[in-house]
C-alpha atoms as a PDB file:
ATOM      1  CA  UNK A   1      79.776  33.265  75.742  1.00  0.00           C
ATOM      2  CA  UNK A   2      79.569  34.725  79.063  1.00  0.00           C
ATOM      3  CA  UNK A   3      79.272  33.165  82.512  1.00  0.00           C
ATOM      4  CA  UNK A   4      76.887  34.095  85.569  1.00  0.00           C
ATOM      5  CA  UNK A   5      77.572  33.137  89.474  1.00  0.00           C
ATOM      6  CA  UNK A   6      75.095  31.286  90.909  1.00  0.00           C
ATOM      7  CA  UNK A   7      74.346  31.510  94.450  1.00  0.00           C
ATOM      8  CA  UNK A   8      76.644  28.022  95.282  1.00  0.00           C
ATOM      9  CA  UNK A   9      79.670  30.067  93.394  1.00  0.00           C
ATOM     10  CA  UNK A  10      78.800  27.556  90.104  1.00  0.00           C
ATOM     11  CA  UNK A  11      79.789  29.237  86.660  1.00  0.00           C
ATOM     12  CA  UNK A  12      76.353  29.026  84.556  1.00  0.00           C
ATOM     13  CA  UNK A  13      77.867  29.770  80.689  1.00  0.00           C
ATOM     14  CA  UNK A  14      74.878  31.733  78.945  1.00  0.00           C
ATOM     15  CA  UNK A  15      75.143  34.175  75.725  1.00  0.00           C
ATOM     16  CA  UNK A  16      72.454  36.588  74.442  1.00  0.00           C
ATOM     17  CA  UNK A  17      70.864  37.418  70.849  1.00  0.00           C
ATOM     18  CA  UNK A  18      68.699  39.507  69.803  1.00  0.00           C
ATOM     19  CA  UNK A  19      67.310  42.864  71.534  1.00  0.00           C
ATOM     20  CA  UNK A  20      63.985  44.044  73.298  1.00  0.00           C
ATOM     21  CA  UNK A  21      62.519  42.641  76.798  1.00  0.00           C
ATOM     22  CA  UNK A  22      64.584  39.166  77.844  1.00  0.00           C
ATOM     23  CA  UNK A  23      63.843  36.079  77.620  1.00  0.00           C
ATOM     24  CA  UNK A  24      65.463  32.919  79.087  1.00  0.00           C
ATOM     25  CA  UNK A  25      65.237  29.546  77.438  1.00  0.00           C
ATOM     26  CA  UNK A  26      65.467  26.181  79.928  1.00  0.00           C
ATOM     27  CA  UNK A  27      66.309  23.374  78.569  1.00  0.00           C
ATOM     28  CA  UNK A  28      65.107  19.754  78.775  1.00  0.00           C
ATOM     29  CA  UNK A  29      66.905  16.466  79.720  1.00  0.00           C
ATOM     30  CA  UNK A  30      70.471  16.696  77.661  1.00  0.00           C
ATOM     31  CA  UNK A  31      69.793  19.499  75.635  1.00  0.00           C
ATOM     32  CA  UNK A  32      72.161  22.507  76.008  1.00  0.00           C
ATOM     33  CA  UNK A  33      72.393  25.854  73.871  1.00  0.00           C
ATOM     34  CA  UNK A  34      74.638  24.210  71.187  1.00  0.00           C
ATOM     35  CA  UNK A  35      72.646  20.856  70.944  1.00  0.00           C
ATOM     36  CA  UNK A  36      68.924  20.027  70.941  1.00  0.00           C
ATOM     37  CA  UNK A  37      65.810  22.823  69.935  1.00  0.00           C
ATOM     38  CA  UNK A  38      66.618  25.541  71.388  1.00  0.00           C
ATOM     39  CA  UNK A  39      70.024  26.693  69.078  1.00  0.00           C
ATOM     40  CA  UNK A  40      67.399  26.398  66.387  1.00  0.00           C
ATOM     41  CA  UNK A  41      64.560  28.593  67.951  1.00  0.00           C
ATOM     42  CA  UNK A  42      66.898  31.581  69.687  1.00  0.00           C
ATOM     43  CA  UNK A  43      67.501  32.805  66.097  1.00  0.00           C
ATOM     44  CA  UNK A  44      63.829  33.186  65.605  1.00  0.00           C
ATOM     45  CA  UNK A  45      62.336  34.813  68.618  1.00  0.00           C
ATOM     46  CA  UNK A  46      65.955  37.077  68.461  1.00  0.00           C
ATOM     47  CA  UNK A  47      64.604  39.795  66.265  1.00  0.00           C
ATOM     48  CA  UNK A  48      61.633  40.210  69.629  1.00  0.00           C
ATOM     49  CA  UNK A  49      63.397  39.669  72.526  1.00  0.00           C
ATOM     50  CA  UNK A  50      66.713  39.505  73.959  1.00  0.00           C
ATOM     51  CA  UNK A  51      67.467  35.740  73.994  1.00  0.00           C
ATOM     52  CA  UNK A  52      69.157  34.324  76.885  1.00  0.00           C
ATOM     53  CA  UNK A  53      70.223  30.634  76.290  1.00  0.00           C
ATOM     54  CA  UNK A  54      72.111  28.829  78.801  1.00  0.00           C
ATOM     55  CA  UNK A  55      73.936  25.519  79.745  1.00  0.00           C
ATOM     56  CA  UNK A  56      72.271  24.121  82.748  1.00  0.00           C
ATOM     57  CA  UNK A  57      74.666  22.742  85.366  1.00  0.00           C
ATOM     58  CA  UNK A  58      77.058  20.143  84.984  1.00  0.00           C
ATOM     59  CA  UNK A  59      76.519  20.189  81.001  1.00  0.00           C
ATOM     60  CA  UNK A  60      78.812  21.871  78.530  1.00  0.00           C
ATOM     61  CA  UNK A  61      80.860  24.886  79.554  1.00  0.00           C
ATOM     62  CA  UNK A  62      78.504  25.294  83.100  1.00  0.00           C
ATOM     63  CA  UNK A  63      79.960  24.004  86.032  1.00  0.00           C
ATOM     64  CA  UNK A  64      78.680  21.916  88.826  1.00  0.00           C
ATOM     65  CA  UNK A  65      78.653  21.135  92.489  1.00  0.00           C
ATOM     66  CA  UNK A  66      77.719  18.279  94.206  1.00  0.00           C
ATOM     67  CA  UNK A  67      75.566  17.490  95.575  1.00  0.00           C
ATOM     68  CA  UNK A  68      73.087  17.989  93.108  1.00  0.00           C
ATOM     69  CA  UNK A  69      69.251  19.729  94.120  1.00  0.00           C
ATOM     70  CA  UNK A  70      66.649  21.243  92.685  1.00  0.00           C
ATOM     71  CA  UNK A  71      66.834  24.603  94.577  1.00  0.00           C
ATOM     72  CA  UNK A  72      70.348  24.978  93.410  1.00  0.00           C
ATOM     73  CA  UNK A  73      69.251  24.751  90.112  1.00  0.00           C
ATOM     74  CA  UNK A  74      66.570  27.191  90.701  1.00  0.00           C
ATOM     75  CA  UNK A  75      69.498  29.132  91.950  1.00  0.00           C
ATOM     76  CA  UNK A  76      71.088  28.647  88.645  1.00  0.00           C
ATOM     77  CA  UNK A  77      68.281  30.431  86.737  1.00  0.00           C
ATOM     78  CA  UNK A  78      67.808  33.238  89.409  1.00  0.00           C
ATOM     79  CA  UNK A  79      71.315  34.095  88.236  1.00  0.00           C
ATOM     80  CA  UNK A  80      70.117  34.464  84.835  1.00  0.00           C
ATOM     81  CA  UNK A  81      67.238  36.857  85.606  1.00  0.00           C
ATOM     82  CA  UNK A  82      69.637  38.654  87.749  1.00  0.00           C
ATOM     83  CA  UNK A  83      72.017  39.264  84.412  1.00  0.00           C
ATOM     84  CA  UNK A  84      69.144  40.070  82.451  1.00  0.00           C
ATOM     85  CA  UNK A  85      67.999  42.686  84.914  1.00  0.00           C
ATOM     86  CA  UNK A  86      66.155  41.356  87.640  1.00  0.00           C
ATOM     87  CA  UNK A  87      63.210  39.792  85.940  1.00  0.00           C
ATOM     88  CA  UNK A  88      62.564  38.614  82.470  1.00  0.00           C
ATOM     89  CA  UNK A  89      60.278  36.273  80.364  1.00  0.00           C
ATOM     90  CA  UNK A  90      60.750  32.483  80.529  1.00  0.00           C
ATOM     91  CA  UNK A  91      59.898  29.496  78.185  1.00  0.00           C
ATOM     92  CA  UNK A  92      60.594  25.811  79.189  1.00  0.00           C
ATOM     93  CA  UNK A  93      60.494  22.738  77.404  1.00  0.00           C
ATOM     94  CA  UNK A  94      59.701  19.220  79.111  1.00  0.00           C
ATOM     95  CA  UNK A  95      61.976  18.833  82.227  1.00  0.00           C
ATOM     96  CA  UNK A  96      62.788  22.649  81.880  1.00  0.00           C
ATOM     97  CA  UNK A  97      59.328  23.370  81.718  1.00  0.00           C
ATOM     98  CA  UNK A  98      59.094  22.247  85.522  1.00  0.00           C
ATOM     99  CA  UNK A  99      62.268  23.981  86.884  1.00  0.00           C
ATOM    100  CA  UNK A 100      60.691  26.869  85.185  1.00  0.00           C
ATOM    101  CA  UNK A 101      57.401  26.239  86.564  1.00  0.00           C
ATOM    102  CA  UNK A 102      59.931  25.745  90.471  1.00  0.00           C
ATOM    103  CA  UNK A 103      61.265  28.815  90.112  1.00  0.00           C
ATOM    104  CA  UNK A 104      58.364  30.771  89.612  1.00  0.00           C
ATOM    105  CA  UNK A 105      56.862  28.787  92.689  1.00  0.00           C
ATOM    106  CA  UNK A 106      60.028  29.831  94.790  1.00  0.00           C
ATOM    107  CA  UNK A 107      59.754  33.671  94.073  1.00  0.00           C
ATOM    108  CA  UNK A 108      62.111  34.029  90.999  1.00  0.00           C
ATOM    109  CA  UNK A 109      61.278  37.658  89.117  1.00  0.00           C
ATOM    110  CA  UNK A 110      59.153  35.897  86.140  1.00  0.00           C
ATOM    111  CA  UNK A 111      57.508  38.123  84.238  1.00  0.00           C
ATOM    112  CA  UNK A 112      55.405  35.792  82.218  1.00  0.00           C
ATOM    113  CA  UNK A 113      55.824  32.285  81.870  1.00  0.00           C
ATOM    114  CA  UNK A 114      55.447  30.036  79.408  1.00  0.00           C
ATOM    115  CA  UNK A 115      55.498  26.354  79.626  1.00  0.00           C
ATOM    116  CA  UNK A 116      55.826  23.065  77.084  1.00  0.00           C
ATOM    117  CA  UNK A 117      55.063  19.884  77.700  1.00  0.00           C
ATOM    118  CA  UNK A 118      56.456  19.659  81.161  1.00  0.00           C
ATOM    119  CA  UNK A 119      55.860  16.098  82.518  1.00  0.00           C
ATOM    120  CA  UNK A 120      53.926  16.455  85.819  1.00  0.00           C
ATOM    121  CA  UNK A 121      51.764  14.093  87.526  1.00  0.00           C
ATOM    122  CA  UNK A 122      52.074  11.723  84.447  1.00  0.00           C
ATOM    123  CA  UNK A 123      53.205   8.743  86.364  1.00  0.00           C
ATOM    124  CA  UNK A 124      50.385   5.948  86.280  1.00  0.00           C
ATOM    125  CA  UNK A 125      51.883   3.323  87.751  1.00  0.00           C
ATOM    126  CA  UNK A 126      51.969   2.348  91.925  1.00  0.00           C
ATOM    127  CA  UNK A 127      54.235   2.791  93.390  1.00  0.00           C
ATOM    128  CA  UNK A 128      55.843   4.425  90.684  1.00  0.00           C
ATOM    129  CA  UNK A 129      59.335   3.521  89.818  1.00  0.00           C
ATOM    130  CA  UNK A 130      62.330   5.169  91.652  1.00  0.00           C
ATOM    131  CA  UNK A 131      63.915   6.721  88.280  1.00  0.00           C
ATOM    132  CA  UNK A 132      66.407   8.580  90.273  1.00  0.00           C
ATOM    133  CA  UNK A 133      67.932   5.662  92.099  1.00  0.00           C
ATOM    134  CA  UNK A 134      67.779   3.557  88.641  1.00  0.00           C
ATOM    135  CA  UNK A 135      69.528   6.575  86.689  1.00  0.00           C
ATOM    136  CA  UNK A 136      72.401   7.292  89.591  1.00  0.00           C
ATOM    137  CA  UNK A 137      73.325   3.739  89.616  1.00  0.00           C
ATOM    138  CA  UNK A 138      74.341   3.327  86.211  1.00  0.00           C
ATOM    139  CA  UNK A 139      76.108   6.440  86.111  1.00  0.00           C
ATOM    140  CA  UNK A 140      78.080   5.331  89.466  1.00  0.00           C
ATOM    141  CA  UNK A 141      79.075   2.232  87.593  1.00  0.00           C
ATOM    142  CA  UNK A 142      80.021   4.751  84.489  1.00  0.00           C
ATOM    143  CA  UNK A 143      77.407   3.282  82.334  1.00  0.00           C
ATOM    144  CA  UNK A 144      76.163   6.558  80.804  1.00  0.00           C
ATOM    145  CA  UNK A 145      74.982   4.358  77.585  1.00  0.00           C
ATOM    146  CA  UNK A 146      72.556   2.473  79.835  1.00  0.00           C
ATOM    147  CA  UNK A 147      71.289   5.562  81.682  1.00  0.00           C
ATOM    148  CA  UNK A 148      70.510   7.511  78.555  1.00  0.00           C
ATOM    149  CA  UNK A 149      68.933   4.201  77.241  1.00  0.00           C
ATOM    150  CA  UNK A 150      67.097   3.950  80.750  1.00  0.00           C
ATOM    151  CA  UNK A 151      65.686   7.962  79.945  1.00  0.00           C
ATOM    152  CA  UNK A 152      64.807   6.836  76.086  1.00  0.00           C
ATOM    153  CA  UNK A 153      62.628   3.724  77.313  1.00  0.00           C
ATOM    154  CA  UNK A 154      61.466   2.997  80.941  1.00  0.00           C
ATOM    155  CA  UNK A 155      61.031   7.262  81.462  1.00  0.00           C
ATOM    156  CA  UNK A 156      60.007   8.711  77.729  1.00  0.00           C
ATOM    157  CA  UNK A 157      58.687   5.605  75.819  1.00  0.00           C
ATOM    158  CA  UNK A 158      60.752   5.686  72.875  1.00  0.00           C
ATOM    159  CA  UNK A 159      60.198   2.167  71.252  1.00  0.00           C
ATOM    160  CA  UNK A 160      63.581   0.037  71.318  1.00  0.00           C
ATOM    161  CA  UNK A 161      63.887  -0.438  68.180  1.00  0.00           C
ATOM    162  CA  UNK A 162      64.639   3.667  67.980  1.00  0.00           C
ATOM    163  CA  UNK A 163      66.891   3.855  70.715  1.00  0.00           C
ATOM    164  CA  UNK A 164      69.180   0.875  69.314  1.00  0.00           C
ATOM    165  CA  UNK A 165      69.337   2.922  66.192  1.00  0.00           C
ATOM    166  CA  UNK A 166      69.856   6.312  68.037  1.00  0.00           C
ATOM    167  CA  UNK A 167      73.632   4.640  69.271  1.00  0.00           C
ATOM    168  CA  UNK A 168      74.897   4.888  65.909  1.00  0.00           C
ATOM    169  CA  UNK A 169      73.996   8.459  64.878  1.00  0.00           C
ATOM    170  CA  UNK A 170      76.911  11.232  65.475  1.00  0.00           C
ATOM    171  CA  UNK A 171      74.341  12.537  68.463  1.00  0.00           C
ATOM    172  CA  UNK A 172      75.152   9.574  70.954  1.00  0.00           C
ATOM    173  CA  UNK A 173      78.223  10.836  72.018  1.00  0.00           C
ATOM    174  CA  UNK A 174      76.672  14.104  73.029  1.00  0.00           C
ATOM    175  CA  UNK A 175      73.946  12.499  74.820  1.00  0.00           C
ATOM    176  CA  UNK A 176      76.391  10.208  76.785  1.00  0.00           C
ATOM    177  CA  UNK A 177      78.312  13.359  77.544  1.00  0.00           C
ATOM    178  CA  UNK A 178      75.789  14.671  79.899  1.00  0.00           C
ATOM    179  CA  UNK A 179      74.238  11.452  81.148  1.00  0.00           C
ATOM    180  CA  UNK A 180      75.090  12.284  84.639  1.00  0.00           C
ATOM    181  CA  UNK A 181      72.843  15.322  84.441  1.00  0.00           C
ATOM    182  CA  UNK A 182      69.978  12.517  83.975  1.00  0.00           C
ATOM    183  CA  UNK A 183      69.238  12.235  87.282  1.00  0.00           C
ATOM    184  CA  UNK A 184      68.759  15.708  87.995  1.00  0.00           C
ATOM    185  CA  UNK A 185      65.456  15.765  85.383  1.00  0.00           C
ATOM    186  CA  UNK A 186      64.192  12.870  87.224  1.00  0.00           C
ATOM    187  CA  UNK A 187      64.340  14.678  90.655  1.00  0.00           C
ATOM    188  CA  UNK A 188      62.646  17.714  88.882  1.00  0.00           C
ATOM    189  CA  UNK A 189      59.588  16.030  87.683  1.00  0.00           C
ATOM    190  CA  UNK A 190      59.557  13.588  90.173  1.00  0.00           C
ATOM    191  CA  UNK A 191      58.523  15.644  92.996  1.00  0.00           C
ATOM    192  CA  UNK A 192      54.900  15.377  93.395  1.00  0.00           C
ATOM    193  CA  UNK A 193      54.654  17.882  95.797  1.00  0.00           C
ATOM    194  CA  UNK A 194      55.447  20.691  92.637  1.00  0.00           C
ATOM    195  CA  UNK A 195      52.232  20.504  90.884  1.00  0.00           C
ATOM    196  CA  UNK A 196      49.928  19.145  94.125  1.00  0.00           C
ATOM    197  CA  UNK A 197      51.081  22.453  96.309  1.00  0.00           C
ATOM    198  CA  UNK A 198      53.866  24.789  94.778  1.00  0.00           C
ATOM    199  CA  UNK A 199      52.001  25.147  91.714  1.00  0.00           C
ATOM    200  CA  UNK A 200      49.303  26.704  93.297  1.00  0.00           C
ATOM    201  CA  UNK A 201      51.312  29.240  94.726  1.00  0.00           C
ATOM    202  CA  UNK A 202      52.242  30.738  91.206  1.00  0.00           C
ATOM    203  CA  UNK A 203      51.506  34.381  90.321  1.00  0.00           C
ATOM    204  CA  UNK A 204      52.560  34.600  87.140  1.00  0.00           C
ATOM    205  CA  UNK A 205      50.730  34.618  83.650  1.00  0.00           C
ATOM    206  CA  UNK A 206      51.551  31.151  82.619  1.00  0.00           C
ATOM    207  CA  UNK A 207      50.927  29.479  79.201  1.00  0.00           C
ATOM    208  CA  UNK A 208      51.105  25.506  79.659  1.00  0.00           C
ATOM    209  CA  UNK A 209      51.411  24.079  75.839  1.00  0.00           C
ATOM    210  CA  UNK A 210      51.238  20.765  74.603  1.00  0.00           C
ATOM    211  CA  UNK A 211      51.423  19.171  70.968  1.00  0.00           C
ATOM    212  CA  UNK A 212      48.271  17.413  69.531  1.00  0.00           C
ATOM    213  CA  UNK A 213      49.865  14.848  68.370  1.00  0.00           C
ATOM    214  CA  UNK A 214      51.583  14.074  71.376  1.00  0.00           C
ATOM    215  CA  UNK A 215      50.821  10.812  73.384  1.00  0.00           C
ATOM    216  CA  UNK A 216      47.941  11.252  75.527  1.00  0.00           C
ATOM    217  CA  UNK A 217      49.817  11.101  78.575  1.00  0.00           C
ATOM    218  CA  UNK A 218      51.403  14.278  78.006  1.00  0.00           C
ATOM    219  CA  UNK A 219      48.015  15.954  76.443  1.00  0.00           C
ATOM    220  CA  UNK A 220      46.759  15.103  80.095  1.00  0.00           C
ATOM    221  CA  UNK A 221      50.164  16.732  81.678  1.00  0.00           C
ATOM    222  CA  UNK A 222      49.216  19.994  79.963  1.00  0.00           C
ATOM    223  CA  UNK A 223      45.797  20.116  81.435  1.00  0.00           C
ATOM    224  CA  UNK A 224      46.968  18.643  84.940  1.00  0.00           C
ATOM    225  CA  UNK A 225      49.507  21.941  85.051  1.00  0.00           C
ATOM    226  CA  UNK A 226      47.123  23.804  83.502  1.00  0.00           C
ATOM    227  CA  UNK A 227      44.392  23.688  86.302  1.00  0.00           C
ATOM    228  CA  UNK A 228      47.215  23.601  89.071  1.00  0.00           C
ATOM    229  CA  UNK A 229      48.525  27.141  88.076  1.00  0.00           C
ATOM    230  CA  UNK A 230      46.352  29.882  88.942  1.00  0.00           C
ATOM    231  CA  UNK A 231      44.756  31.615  85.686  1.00  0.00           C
ATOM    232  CA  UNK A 232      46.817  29.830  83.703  1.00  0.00           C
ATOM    233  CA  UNK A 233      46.083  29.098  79.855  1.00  0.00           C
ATOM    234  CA  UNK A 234      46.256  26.221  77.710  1.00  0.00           C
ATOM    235  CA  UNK A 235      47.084  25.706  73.872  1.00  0.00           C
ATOM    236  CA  UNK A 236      47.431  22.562  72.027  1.00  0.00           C
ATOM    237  CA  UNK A 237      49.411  23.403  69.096  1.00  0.00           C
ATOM    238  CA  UNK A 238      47.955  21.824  65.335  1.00  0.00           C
ATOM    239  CA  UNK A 239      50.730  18.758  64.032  1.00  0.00           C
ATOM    240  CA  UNK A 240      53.129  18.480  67.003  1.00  0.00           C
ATOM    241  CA  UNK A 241      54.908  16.238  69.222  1.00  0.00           C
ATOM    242  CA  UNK A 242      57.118  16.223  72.428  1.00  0.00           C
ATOM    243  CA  UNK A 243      59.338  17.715  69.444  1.00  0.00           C
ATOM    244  CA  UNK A 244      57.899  20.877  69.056  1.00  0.00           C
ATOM    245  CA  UNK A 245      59.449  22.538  65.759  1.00  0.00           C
ATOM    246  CA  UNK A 246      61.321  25.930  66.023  1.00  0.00           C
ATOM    247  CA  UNK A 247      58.679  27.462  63.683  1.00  0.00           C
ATOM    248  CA  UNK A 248      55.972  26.274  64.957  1.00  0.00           C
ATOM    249  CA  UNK A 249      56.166  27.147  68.532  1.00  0.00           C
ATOM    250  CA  UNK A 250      57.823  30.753  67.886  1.00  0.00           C
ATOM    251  CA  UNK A 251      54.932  32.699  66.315  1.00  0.00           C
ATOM    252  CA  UNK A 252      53.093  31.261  69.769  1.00  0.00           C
ATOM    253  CA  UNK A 253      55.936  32.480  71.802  1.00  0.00           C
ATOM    254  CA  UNK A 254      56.301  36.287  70.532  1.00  0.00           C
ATOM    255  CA  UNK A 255      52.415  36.483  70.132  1.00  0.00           C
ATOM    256  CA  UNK A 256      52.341  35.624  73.988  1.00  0.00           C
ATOM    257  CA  UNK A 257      55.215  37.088  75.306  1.00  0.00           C
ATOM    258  CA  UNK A 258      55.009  40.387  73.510  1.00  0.00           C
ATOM    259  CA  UNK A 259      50.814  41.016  74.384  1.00  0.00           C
ATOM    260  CA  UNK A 260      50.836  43.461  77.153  1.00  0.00           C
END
């Protein structure tokens, strides 16, 4: 494990696999590179590229400073690029997909980007709820079990049922861990300003994936971001969900990635 500065002075903990051109994996909402898809997938896109995975602030062995924004997150992954050489390939999932999709609007040295399921202008609902607000006031009261129950159900749409179950499985207590962080996914994909104007402003080759068996909602977030973005393509990948399997999605990503 090794630790980049970012521009606040905020240890990001990363580690590299692999060899070849680099690429940087971003996380979604309370996921880290010891829990959630991406542990599983660096393994298989490491004989390609060199894999840079990386705990996003406040979670795991990164640090944190408050208060929490976007462009200090941004920061975070200009850091990255800037240990990997001063540009590299990116692939984002979900939440990460749209601080990916931020820091190639804000200049970071992206060579291509590639982007999954990241949940942009999604919201149908008006006005649509304040998710931040709802999220920071259960952690202020230290009720990280009802904010990570708040995510599951009023933000995602996981039935009830699901999430009851979810306490009792051995991966609670890591999702609790880094409920805090919850509000700083909302505040990504929350600003509708990302994908109506900053979007636009992207140079970069962009791939905007979805799965096809992923609600409809999300299906449309794939084709929203990919008409924002400049050039960008689109690929709906045969038998997946929001939870896009390591194998499935990593013959996509070195096929793209590795095309000159």
């Amino acid at each position: 494990m090794t630790r980049a500065r970012s521009k606040d002075g905020t240890t990001i903990a990363f580690e590299r696999a692999g060899r070849g051109e680099p690429l940087i994996l971003v996380d979604g909402a309370l996921c880290s590179r010891s829990f959630g898809p991406m542990p599983k997938l660096a393994p298989l896109l490491a004989p390609h590229f060199t894999v840079i995975s990386y705990d996003r602030r406040g979670r795991n062995e990164s640090g944190e400073t408050i208060p929490y924004s976007v462009a200090r997150e941004v920061d975070d992954l200009d850091a990255l690029v800037g240990e990997a050489g001063g540009s590299a390939f990116v692939y984002g999932v979900s939440s990460g997909a749209a601080l990916a999709l931020e820091a190639a609007a804000r200049g970071v040295k992206i060579r291509k980007l590639a982007l999954y399921e990241p949940p942009l202008g999604v919201e149908k609902r008006e006005p649509p709820p304040d998710h931040v607000a709802a999220l920071n006031e259960r952690i202020a009261a230290d009720r990280r079990a009802d904010a990570v129950k708040y995510f599951m159900r009023d933000m995602v749409g996981v039935p009830a049922p699901f999430v009851f179950a979810m306490r009792f499985m051995p991966m609670w207590s890591k999702l609790e861990a880094v409920a805090h962080t919850l509000p700083y996914d909302a505040a990504i994909v929350g600003d509708p300003s990302l994908l109506k104007k900053r979007a636009a402003t992207v140079s970069v080759p962009t791939l905007v994936m979805g799965g096809e068996k992923s609600p409809a909602v999300l299906r449309e977030a794939v084709r929203a971001v990919g008409d924002a973005v400049p050039g960008a393509k689109r690929r709906l990948l045969a038998g997946q969900t929001h939870n896009v399997a390591p194998q499935a999605i990593a013959p996509v990503l070195v096929e793209y990635f590795a095309a000159a």
